[in-house]
Protein backbone atom coordinates (compact mmCIF):
# COMPACT_ATOMS: atom_id res chain seq x y z
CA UNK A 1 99.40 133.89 161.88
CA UNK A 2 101.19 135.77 159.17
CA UNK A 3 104.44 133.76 158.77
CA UNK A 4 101.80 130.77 158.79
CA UNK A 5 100.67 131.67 155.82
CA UNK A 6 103.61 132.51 154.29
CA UNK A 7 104.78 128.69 154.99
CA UNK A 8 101.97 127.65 153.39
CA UNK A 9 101.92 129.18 150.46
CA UNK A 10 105.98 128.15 149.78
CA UNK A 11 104.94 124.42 150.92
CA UNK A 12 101.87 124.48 147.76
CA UNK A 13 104.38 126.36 145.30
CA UNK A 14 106.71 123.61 146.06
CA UNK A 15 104.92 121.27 146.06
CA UNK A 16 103.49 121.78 142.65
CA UNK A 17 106.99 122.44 141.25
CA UNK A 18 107.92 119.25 141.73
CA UNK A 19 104.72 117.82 140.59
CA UNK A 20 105.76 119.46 137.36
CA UNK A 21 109.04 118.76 137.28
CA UNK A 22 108.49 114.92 138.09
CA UNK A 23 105.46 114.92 134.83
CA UNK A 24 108.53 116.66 132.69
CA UNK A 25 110.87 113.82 133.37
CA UNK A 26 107.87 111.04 133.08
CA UNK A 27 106.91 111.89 130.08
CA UNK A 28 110.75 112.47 128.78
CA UNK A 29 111.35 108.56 129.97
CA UNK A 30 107.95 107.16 128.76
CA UNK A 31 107.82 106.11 124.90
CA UNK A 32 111.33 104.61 125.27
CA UNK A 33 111.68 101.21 123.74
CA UNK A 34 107.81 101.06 124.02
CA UNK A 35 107.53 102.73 120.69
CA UNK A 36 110.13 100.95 118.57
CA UNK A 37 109.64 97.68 117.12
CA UNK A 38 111.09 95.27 114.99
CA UNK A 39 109.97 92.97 112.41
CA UNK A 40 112.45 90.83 110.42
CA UNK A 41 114.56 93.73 108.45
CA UNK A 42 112.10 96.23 108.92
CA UNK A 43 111.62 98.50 111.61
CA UNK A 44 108.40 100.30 112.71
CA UNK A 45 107.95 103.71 114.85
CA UNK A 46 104.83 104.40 116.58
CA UNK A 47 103.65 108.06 116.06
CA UNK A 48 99.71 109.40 116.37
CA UNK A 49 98.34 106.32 116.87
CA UNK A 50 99.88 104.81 113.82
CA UNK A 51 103.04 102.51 113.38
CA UNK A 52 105.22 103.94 110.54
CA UNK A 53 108.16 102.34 108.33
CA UNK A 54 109.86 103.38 105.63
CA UNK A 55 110.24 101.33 102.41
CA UNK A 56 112.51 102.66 98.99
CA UNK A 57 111.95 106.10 100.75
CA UNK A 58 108.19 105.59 100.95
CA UNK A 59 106.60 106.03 104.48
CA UNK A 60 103.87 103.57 105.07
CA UNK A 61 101.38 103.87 108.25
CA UNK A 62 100.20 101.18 110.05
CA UNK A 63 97.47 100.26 112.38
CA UNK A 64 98.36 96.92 112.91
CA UNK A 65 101.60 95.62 113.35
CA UNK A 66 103.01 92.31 111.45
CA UNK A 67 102.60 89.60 114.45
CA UNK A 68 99.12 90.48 114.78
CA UNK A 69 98.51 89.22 111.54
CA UNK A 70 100.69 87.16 110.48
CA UNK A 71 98.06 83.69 110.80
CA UNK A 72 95.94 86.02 107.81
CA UNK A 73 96.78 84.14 104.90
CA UNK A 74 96.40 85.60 101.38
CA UNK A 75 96.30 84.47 98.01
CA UNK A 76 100.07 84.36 96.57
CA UNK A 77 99.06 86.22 93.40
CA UNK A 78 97.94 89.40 95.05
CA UNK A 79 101.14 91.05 95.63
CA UNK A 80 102.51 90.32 91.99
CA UNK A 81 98.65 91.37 90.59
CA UNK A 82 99.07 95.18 91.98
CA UNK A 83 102.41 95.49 91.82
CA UNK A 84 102.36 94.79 87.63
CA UNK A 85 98.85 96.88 87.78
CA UNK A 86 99.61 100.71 86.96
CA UNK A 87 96.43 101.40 88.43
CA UNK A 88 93.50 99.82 90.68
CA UNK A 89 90.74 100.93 92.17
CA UNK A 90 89.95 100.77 96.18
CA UNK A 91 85.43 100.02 96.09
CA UNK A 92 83.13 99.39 99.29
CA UNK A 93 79.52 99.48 99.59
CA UNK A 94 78.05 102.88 100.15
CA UNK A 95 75.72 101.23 102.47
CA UNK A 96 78.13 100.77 105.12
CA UNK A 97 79.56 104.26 105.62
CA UNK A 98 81.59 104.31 108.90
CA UNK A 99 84.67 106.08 109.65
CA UNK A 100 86.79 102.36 109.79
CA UNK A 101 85.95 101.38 106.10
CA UNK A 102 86.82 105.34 104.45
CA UNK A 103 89.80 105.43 106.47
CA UNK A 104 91.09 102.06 105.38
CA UNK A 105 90.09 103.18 101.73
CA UNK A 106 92.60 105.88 102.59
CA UNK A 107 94.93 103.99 103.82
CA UNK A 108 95.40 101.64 101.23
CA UNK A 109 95.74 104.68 98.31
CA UNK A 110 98.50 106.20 100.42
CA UNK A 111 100.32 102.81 101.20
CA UNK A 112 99.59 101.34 97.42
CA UNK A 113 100.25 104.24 95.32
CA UNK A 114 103.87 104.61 93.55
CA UNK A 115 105.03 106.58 91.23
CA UNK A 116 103.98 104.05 88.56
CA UNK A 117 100.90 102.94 90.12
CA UNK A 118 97.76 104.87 91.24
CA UNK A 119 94.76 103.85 92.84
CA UNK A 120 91.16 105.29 92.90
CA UNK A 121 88.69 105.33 95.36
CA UNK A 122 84.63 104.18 94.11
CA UNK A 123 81.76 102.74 95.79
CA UNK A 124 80.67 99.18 94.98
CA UNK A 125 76.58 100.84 94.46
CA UNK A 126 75.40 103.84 93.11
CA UNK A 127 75.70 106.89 95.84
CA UNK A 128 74.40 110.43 96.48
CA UNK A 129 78.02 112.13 95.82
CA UNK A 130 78.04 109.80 92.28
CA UNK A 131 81.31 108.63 92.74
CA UNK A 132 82.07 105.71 90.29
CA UNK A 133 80.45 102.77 91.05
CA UNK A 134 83.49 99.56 90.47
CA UNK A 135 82.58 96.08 91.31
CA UNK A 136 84.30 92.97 90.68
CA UNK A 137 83.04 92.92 87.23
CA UNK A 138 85.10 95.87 86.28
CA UNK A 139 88.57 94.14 87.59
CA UNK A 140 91.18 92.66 84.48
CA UNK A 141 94.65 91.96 84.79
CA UNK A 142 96.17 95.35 84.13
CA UNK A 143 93.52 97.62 86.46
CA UNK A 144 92.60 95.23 89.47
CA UNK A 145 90.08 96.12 91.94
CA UNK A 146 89.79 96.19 95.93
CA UNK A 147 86.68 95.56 97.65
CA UNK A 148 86.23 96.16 101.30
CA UNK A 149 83.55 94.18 102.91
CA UNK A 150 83.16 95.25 106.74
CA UNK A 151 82.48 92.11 108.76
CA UNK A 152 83.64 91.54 112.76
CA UNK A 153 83.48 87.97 112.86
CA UNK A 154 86.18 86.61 110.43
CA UNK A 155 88.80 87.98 108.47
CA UNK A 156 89.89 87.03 105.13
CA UNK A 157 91.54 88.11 101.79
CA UNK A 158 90.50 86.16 98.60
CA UNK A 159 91.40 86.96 94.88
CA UNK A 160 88.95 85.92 92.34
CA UNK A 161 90.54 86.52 88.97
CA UNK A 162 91.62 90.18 89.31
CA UNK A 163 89.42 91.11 92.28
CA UNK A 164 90.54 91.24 95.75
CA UNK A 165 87.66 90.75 98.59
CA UNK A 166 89.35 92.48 101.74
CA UNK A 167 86.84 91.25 104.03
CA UNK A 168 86.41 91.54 107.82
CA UNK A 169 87.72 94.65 110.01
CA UNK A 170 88.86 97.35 107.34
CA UNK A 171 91.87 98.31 108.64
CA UNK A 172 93.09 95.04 109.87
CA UNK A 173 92.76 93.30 106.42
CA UNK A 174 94.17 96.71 104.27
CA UNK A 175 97.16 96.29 106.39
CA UNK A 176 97.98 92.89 105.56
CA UNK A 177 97.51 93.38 101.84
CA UNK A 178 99.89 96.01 102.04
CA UNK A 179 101.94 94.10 104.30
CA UNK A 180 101.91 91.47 101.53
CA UNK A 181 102.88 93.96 98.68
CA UNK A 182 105.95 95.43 100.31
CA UNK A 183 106.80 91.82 100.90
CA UNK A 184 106.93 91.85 104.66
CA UNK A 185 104.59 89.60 105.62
């Protein structure tokens, strides 16, 4: 009875050695090629949920990656419109507070800013934290301004005089402006 239960215990320690040692050596072999892509000259790395690539020693983070978006077409003068401006602003309505359209806000001031350009984050309508309220009507040539309009249905990007309309899933649409700056798309 004793020895029985000696066996038994070696047969469970074993066995859950080599449970562990087999999830060590998965996980060392997953996230191979899986997390490397490549667009054109550029090549992305997929870390926390993000795909990053590096651009004149500038990381930029991605949600999307180029092919997804690629059929999004935008306005030719966007790119050269922020990358003359030395500063824009990023502007959504207050009204639609949701994780997707802050963090897109966020994204695009990370991606957009430069040493000689900075960007500044407002509210389209006035807000309980009064944080500047920028609307189209505020955009010229030399400080443009981004509005984010969330809507799941249809994405688009329009420019109307200085002021670019980022409309449909946040994220989606920031990364194809930016996409469109850093000339990749």
């Amino acid at each position: 009875m004793r020895k029985e239960k000696n066996y038994t215990i070696i047969y469970i320690t074993i066995f859950i050695a080599l449970i562990m040692i087999l999830s060590v050596i998965g996980f060392l072999w997953s996230g191979g090629d899986s997390s490397q892509y490549k667009y054109k000259k550029h090549s992305f790395s997929y870390q926390n949920g993000d795909w990053t690539t590096r651009i004149n020693n500038k990381v930029l983070l991605f949600r999307y990656l180029p092919d997804e978006m690629a059929n999004l077409t935008i306005p030719p003068e966007t790119s050269s419109l922020l990358n003359n401006a030395r500063m824009a602003y990023v502007s959504y309505n207050p009204d639609e507070k949701s994780e997707e359209m802050g963090l897109a806000q966020y994204n695009l001031a990370m991606n957009l800013e430069t040493d000689t350009r900075f960007l500044v984050n407002a509210f389209t309508a006035p807000n309980e934290n009064n944080i500047s309220v920028i609307t189209c009507s505020n955009a010229t040539a030399f400080i443009p301004v981004i509005i984010l309009k969330k809507n799941e249905n249809n994405n688009s990007i329009t420019l109307n005089n200085s002021c670019i309309v980022l409309e449909g899933r946040p994220l989606f649409v920031a990364d194809r402006l930016v996409y469109d700056v850093y000339g990749i798309i």
